[in-house]
N, C-alpha and C. Protein backbone atom coordinates (compact mmCIF):
# COMPACT_ATOMS: atom_id res chain seq x y z
N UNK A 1 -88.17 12.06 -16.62
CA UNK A 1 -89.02 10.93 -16.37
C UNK A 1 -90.37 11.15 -17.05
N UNK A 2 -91.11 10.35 -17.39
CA UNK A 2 -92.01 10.35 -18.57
C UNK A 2 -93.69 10.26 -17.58
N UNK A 3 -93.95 11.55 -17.55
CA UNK A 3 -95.45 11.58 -16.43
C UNK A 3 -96.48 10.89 -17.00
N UNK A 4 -97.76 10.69 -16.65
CA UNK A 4 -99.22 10.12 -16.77
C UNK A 4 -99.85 11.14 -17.89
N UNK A 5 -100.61 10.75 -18.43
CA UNK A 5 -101.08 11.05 -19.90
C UNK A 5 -101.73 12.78 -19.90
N UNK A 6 -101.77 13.14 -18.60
CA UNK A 6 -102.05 14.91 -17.95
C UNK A 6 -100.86 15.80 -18.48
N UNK A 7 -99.86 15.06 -18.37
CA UNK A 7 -98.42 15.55 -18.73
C UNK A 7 -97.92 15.63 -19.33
N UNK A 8 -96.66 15.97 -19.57
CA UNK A 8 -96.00 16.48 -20.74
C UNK A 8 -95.12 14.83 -21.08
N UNK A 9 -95.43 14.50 -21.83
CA UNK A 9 -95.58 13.17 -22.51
C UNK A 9 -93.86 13.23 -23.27
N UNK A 10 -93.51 14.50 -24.00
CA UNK A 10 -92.66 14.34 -24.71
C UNK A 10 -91.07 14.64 -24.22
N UNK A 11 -91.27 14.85 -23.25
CA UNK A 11 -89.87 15.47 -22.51
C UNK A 11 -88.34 14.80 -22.46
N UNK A 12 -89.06 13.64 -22.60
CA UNK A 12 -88.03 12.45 -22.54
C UNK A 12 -87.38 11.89 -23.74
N UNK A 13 -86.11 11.76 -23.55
CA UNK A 13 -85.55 11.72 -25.28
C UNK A 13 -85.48 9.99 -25.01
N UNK A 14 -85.96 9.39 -26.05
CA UNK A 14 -85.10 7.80 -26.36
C UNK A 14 -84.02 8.14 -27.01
N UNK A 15 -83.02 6.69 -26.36
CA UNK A 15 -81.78 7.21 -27.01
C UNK A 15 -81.38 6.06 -27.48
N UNK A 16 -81.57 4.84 -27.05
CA UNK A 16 -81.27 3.68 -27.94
C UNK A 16 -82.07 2.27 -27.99
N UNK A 17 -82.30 1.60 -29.40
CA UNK A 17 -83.22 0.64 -29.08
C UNK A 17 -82.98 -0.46 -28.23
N UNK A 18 -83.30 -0.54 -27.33
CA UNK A 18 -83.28 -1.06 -25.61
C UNK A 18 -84.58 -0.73 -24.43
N UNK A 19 -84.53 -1.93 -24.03
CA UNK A 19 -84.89 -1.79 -22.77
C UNK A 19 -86.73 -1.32 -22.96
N UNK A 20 -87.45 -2.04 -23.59
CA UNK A 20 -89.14 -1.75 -23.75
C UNK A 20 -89.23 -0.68 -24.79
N UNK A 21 -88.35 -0.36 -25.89
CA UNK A 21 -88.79 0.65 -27.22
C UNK A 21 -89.17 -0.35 -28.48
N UNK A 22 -89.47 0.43 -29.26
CA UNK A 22 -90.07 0.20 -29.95
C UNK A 22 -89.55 0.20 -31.63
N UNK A 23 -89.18 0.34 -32.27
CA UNK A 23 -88.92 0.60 -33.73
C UNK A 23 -90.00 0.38 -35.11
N UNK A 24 -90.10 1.69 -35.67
CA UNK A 24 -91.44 0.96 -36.89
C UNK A 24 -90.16 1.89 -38.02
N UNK A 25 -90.47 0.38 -38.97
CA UNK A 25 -90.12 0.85 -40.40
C UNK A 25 -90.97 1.26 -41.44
N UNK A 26 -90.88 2.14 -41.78
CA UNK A 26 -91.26 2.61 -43.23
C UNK A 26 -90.61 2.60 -44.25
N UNK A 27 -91.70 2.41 -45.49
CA UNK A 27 -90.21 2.39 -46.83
C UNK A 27 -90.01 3.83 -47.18
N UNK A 28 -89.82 4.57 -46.53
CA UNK A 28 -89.76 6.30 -47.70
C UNK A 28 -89.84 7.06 -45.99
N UNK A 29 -88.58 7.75 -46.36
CA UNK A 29 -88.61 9.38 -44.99
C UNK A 29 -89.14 10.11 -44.58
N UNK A 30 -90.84 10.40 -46.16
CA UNK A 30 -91.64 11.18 -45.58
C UNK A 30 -92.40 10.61 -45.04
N UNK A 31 -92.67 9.22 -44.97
CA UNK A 31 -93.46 8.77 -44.25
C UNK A 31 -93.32 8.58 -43.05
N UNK A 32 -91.70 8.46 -42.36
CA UNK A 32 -91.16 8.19 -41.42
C UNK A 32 -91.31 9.71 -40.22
N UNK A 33 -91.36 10.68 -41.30
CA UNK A 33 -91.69 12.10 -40.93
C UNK A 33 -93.17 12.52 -40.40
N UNK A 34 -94.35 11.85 -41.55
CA UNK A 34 -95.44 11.92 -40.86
C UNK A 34 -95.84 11.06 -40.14
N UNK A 35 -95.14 9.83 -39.46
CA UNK A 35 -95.76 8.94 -38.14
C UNK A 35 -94.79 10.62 -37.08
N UNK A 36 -93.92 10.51 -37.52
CA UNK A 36 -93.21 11.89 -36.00
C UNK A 36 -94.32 13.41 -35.89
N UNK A 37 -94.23 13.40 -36.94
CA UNK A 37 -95.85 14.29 -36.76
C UNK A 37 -97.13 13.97 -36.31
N UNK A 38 -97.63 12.88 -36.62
CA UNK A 38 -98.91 12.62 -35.78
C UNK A 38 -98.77 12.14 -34.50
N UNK A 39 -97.59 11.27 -34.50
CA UNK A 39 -96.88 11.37 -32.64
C UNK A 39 -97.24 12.46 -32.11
N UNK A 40 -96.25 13.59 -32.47
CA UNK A 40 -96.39 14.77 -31.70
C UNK A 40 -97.24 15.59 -31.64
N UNK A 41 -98.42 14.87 -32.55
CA UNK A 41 -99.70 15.99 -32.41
C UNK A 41 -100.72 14.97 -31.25
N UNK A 42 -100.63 13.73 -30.99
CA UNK A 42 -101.16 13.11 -30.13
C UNK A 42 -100.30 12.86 -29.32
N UNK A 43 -98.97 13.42 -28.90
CA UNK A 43 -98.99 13.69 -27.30
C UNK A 43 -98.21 12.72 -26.87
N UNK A 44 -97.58 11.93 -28.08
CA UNK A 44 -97.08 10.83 -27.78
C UNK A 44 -95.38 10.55 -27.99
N UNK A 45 -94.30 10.37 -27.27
CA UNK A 45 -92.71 10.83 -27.20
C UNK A 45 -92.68 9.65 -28.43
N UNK A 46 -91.49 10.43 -29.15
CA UNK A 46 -91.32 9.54 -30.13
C UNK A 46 -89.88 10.23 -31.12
N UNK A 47 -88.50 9.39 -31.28
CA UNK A 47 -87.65 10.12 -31.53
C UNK A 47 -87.56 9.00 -33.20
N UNK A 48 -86.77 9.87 -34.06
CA UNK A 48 -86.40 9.66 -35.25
C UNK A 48 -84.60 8.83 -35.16
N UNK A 49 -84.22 7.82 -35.79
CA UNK A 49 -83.27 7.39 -35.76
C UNK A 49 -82.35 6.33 -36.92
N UNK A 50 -80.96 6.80 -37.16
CA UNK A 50 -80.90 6.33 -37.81
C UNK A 50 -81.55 4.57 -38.23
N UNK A 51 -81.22 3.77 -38.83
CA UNK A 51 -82.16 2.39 -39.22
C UNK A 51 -80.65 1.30 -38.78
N UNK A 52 -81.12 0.64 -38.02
CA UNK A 52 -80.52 -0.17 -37.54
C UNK A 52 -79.97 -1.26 -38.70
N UNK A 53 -78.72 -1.87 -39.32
CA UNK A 53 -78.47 -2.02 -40.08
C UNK A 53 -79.07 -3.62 -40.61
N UNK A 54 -79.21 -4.19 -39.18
CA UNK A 54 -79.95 -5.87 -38.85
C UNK A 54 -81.00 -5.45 -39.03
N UNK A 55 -81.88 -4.80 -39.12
CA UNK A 55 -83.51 -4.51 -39.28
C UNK A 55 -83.67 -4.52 -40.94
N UNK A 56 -83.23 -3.35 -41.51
CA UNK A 56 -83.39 -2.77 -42.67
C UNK A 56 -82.46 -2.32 -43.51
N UNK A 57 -82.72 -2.55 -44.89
CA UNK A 57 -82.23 -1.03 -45.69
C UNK A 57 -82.91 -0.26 -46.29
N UNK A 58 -84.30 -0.32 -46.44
CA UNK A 58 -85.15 0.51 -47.51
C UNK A 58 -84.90 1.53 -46.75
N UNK A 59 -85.11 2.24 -45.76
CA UNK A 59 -85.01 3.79 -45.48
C UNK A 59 -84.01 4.26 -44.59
N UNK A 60 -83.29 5.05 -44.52
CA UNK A 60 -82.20 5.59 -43.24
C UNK A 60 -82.61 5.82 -42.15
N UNK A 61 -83.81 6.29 -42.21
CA UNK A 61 -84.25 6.53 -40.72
C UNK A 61 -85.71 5.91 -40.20
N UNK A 62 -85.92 5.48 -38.79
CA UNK A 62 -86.88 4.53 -38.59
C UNK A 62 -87.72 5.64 -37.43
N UNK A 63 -88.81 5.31 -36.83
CA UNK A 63 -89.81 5.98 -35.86
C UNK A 63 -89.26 5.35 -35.09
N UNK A 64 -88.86 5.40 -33.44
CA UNK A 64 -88.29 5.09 -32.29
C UNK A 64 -89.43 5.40 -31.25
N UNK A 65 -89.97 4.76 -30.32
CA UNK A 65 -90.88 4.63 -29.39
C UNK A 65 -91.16 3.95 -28.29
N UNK A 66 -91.99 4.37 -27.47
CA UNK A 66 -91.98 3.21 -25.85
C UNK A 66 -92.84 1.79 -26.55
N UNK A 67 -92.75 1.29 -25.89
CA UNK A 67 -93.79 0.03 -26.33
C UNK A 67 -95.04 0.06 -25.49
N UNK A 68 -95.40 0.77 -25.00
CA UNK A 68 -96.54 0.82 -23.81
C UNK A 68 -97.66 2.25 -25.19
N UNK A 69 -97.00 2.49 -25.96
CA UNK A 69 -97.38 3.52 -26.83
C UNK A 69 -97.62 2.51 -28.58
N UNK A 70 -97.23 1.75 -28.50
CA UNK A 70 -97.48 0.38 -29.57
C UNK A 70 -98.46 0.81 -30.17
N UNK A 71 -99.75 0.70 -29.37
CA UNK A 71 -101.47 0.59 -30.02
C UNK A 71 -101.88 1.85 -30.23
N UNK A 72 -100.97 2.87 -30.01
CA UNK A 72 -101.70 4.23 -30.77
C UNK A 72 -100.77 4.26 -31.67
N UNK A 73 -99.55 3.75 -31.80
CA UNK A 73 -99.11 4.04 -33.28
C UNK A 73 -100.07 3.29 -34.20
N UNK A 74 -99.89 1.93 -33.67
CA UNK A 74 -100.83 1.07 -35.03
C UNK A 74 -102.29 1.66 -35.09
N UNK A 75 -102.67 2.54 -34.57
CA UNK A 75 -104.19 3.36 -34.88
C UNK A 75 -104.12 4.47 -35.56
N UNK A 76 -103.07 5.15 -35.10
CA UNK A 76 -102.53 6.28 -36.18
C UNK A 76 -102.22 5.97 -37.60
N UNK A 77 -101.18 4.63 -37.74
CA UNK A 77 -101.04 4.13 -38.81
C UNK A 77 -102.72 3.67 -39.70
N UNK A 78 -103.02 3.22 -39.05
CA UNK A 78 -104.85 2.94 -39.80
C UNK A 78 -105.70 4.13 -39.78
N UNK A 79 -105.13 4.94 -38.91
CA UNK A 79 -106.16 5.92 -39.36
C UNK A 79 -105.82 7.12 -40.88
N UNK A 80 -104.65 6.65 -40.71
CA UNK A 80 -103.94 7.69 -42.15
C UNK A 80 -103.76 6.51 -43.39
N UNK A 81 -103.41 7.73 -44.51
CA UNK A 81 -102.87 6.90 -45.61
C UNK A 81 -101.66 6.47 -46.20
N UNK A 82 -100.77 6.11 -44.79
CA UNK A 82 -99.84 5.46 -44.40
C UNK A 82 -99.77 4.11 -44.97
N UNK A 83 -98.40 3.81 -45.58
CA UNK A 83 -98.36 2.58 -45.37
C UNK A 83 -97.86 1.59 -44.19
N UNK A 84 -98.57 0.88 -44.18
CA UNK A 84 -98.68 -0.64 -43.18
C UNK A 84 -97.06 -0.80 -42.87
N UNK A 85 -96.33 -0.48 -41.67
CA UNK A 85 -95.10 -0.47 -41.41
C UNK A 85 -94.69 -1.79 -40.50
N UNK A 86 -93.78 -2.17 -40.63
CA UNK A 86 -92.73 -3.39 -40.25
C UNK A 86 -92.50 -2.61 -38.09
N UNK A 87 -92.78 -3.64 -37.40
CA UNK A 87 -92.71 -2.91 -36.10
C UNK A 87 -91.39 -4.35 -35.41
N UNK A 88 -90.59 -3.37 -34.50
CA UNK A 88 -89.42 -4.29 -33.92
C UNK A 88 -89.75 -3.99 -32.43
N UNK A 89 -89.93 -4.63 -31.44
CA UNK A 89 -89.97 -4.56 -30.18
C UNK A 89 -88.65 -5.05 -29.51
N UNK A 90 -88.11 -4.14 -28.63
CA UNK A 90 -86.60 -5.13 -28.03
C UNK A 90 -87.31 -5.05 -26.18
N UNK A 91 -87.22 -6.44 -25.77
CA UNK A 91 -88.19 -6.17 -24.75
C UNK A 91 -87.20 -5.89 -23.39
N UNK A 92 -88.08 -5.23 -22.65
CA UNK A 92 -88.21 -4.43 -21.23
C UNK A 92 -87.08 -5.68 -20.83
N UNK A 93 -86.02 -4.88 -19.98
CA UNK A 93 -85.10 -5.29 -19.06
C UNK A 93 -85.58 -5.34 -17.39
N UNK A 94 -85.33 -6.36 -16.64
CA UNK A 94 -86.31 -6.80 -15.35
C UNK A 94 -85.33 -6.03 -14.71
């Protein structure tokens, strides 16, 4: 279960896009590599996955994320020299 921001943030694996995650595309793997790196240097769970075939084809693999975590990716993304990535939300199940 995924604790308050004191905690260990990353413990929790996503496992499929469902249910309040998130998806960002990038065109190129290393880029897809350094959003999973600055994730995990800010503390923030975030799994790598193949690219959903309805989304994309420029890259095989996409950044996977909560959606409650949205606005620090897109700050991370502006704060680097990242390019400006394509974001998919599949929303929260009641």
């Amino acid at each position: 279960m995924r604790e308050g921001a004191g905690g260990n943030r990353t413990d929790r694996k996503l496992i499929k896009f469902s249910d309040g995650a998130c998806i960002l595309v990038l065109p190129n793997i290393s880029q897809v590599l350094m959003v999973e790196k600055l994730a995990r240097e800010n503390a923030i769970p975030i799994d790598l996955i193949p690219t959903p075939r309805e989304i994309s084809s420029d890259c095989g693999m996409v950044a996977l994320f909560f959606e409650e975590d949205l606005e620090q990716i897109k700050r991370l993304l502006g704060e680097s020299s990242l390019t400006e990535g394509r974001f998919f939300c599949a929303p929260a199940q009641a």
